[in-house]
Protein backbone atom coordinates (compact mmCIF):
# COMPACT_ATOMS: atom_id res chain seq x y z
CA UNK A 1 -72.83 -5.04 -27.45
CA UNK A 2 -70.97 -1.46 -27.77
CA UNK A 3 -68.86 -0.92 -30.93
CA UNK A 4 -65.18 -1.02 -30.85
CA UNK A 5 -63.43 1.10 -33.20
CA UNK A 6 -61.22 -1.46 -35.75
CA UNK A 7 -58.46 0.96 -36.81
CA UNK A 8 -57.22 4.21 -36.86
CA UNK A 9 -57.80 5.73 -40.54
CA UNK A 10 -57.09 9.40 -39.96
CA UNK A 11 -56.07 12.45 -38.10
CA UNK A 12 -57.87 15.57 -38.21
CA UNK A 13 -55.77 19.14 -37.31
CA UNK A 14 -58.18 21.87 -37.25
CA UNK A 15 -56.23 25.59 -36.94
CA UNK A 16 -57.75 27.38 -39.34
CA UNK A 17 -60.16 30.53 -39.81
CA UNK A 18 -60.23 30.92 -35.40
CA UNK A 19 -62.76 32.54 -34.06
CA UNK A 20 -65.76 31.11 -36.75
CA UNK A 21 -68.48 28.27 -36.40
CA UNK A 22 -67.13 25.92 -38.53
CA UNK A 23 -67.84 22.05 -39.53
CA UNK A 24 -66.14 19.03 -39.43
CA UNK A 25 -66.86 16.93 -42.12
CA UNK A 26 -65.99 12.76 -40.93
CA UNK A 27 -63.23 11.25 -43.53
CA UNK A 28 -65.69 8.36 -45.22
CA UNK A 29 -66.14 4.99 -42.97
CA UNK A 30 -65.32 7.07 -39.54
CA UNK A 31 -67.55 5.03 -36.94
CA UNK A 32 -65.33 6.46 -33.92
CA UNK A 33 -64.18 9.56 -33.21
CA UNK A 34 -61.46 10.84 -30.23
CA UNK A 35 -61.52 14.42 -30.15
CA UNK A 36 -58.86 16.83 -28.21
CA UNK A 37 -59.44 20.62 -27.84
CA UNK A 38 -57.33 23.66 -26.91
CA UNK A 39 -58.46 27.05 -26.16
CA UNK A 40 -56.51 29.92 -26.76
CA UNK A 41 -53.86 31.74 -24.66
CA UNK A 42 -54.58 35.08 -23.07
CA UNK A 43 -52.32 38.20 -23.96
CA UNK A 44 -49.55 39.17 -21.91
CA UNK A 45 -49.75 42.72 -20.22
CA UNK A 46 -47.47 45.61 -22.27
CA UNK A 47 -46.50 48.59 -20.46
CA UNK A 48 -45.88 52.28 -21.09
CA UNK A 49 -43.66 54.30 -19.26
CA UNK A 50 -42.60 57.14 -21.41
CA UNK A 51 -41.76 60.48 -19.54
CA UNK A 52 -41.29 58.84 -15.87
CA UNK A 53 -37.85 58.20 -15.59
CA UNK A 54 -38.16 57.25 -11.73
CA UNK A 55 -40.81 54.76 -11.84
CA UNK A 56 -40.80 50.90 -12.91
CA UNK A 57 -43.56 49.13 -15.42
CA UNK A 58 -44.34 45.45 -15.20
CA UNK A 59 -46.85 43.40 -17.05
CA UNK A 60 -47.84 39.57 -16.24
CA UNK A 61 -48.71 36.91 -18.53
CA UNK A 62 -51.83 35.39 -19.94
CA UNK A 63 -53.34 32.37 -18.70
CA UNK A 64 -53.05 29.05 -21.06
CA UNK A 65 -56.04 27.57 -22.87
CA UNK A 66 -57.77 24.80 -21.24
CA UNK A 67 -58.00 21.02 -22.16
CA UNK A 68 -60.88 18.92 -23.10
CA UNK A 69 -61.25 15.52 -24.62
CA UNK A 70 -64.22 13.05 -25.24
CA UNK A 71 -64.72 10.04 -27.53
CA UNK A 72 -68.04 9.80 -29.49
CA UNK A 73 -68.84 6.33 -31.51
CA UNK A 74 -71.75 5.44 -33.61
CA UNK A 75 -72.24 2.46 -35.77
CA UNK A 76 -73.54 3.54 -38.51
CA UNK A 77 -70.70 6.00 -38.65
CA UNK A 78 -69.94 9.78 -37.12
CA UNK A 79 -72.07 12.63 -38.44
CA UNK A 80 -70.63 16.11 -39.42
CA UNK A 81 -70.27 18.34 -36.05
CA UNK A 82 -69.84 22.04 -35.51
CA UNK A 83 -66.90 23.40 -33.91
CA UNK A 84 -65.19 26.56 -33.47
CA UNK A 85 -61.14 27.02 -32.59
CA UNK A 86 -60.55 29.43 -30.09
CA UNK A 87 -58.12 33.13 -30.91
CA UNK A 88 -54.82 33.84 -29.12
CA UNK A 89 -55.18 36.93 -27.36
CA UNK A 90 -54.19 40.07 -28.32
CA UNK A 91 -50.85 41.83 -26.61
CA UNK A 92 -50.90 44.58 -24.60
CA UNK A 93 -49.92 47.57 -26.94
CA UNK A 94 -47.34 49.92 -24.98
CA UNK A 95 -47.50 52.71 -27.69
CA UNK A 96 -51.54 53.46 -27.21
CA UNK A 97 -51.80 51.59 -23.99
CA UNK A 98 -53.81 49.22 -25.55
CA UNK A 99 -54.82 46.33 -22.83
CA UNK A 100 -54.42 42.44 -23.46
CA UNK A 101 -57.02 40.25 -24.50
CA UNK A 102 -58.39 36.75 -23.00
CA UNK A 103 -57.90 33.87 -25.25
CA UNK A 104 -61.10 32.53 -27.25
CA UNK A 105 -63.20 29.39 -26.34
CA UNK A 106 -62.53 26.08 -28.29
CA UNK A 107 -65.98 24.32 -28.36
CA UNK A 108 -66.82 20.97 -30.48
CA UNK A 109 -70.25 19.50 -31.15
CA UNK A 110 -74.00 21.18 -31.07
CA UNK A 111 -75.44 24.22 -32.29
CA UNK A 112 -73.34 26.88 -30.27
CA UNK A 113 -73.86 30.31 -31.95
CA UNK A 114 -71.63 32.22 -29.74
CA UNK A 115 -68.73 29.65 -29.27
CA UNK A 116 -68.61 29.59 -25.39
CA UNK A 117 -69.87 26.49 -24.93
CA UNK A 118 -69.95 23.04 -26.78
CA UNK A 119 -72.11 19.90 -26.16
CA UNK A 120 -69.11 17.36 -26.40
CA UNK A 121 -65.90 19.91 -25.72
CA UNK A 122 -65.54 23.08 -24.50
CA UNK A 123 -61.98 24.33 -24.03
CA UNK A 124 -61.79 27.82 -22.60
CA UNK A 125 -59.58 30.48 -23.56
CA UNK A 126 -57.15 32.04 -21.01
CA UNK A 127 -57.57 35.24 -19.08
CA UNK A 128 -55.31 38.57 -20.24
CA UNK A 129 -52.24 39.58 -18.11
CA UNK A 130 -52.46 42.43 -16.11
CA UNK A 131 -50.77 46.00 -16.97
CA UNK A 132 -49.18 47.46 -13.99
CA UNK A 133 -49.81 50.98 -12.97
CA UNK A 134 -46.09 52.74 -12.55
CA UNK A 135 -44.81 51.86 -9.18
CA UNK A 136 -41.53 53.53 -7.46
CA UNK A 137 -41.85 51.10 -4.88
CA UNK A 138 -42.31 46.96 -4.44
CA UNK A 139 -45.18 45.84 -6.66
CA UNK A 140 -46.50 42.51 -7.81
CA UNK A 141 -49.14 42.38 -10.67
CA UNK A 142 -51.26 39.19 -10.72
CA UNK A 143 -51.19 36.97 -14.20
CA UNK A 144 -54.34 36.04 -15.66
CA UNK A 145 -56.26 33.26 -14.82
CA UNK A 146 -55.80 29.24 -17.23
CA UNK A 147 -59.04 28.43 -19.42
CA UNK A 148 -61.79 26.21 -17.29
CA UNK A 149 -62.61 22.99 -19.13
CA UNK A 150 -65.92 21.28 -19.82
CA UNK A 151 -68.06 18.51 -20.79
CA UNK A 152 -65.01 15.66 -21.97
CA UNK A 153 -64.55 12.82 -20.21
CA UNK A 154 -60.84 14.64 -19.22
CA UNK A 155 -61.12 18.00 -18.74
CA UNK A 156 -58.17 19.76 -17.59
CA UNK A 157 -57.55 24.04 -17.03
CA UNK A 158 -55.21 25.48 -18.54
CA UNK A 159 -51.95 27.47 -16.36
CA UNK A 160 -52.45 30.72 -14.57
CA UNK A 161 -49.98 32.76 -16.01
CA UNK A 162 -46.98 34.37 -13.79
CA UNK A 163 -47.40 37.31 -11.79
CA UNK A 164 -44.84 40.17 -12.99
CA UNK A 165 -42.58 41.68 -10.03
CA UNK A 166 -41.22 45.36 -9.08
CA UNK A 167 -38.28 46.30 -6.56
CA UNK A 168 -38.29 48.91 -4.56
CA UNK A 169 -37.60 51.79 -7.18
CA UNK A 170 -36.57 52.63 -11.00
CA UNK A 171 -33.24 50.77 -10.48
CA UNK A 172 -34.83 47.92 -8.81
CA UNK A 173 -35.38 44.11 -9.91
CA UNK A 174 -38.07 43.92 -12.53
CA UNK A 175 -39.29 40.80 -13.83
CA UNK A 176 -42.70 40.16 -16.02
CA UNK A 177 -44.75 37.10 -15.65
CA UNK A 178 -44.68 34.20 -17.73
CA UNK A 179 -47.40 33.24 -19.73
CA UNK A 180 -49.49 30.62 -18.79
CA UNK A 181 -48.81 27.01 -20.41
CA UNK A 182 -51.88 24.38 -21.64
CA UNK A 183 -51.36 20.82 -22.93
CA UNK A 184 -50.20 21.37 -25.98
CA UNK A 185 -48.32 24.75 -25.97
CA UNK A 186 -45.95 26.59 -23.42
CA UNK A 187 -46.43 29.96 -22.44
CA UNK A 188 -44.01 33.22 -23.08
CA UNK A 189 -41.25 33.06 -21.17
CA UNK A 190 -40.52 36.42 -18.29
CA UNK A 191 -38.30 38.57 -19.31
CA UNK A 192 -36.25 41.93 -17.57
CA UNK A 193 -35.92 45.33 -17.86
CA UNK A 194 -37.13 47.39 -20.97
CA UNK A 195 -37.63 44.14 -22.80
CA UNK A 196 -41.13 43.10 -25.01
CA UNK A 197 -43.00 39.90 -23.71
CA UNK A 198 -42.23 36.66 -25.38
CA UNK A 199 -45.36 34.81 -27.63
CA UNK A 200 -47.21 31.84 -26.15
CA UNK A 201 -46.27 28.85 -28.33
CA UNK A 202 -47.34 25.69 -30.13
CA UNK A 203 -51.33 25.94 -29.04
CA UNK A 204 -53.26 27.56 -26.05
CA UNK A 205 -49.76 29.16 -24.61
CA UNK A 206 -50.20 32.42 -23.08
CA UNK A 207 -48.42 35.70 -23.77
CA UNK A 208 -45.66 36.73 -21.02
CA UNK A 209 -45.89 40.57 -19.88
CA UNK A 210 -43.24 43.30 -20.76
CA UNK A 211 -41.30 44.70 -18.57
CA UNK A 212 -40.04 48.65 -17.78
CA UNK A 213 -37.71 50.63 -16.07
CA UNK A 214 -37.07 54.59 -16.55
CA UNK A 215 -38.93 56.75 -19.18
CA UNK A 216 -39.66 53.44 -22.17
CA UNK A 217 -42.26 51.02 -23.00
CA UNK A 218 -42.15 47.52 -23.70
CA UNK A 219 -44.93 45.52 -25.40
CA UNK A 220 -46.53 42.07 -23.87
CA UNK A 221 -46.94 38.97 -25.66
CA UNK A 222 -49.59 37.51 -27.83
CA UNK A 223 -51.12 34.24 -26.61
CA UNK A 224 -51.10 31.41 -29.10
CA UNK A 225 -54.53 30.30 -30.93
CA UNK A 226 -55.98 27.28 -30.12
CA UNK A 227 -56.74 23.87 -31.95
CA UNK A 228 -58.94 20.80 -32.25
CA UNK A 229 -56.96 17.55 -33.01
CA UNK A 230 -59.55 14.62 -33.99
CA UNK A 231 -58.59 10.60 -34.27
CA UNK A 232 -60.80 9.06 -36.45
CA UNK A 233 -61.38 5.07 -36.48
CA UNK A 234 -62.78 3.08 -38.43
């Protein structure tokens, strides 16, 4: 006969030190285990315009951090696991053109050295936004891709992030894209003209894009860091 887990005894909120193999350590008399992981959100894409007064700049949004869950019993109770919680991606830097970066990997469970892949979660990071090349005439930059999720018994991808949108010239629309959202965190939100992109939030939300009009620059936004939230029972 399987074991069924009696009671819940604790809750487990890893965020810290992302980006390092780490180890959870069971709270005493854990037999049961329910484990959720978030990767992180991708950067928006910043944009820098400075000295082209007749051209627009538009930046799309990370993707979100993927989802993945599993349950792991044992009777004799839960041994110590490795994990690692995934980064938030960096913005897009409009004042050295600095491109976005992806999200990290959230992975829970094995021996994983390089945190891409664990042997009971693995919760991708999401892609970077795009930065847009200037345009003077209608122009649509692609968001980054959600985090792919792996090896739970629910596995689900994080959101693409938005694309970012040009008019026709300078004094056109301009909109960024919105970052991508995951489970537990909603991306940056779009925003207009000359305006910075908006942070992902909560966990796994991805960075919106900046957006630019005339001779400016506009940063995008960084994606939100990941997490692994564990149920322990007794």
């Amino acid at each position: 006969m399987a074991f069924e887990p009696k009671k819940l005894i604790n809750v487990q909120v890893l965020t810290t030190n992302p980006g390092s193999n780490q180890t959870y350590t069971p709270t005493n008399g854990t037999r049961a285990i329910y484990v959720e992981c978030i990767g992180g959100g991708g950067g928006g894409g910043g944009n820098n315009n400075a000295g082209n007064a007749n051209n627009s700049w538009v930046g799309s949004g990370g993707g979100g951090g993927g989802y993945s869950a599993n349950y792991l019993a044992a009777a004799s109770g839960v041994t110590a696991q490795n994990y690692c919680v995934g980064t938030g991606g960096n913005k897009g830097n409009a004042n050295n053109n600095t491109a976005p970066t992806a999200g990290g990997n959230t992975w829970f469970g094995g021996n994983t050295s390089n945190g891409t892949l664990g042997t009971i979660c693995n919760a991708q990071g999401g892609a970077a936004g795009g930065q847009s090349a200037a345009s003077n005439a209608f122009k649509i930059q692609v968001g980054g891709a959600g985090g792919a999720a792996s090896n739970g018994t629910l596995n689900i991808p994080g959101g693409t992030g938005g694309s970012g949108f040009v008019g026709n010239n300078a004094s056109g629309i301009i909109v960024s894209g919105s970052g991508g959202s995951s489970v537990f965190g909603a991306g940056g939100g779009p925003v207009g003209s000359n305006t910075a992109g908006c942070n992902g939030q909560n966990f796994g939300g991805g960075g919106s894009g900046g957006a630019v009009n005339g001779a400016n620059n506009a940063n995008g936004g960084n994606g939100a860091q990941g997490c692994i939230v564990i149920h322990e029972y007794s």
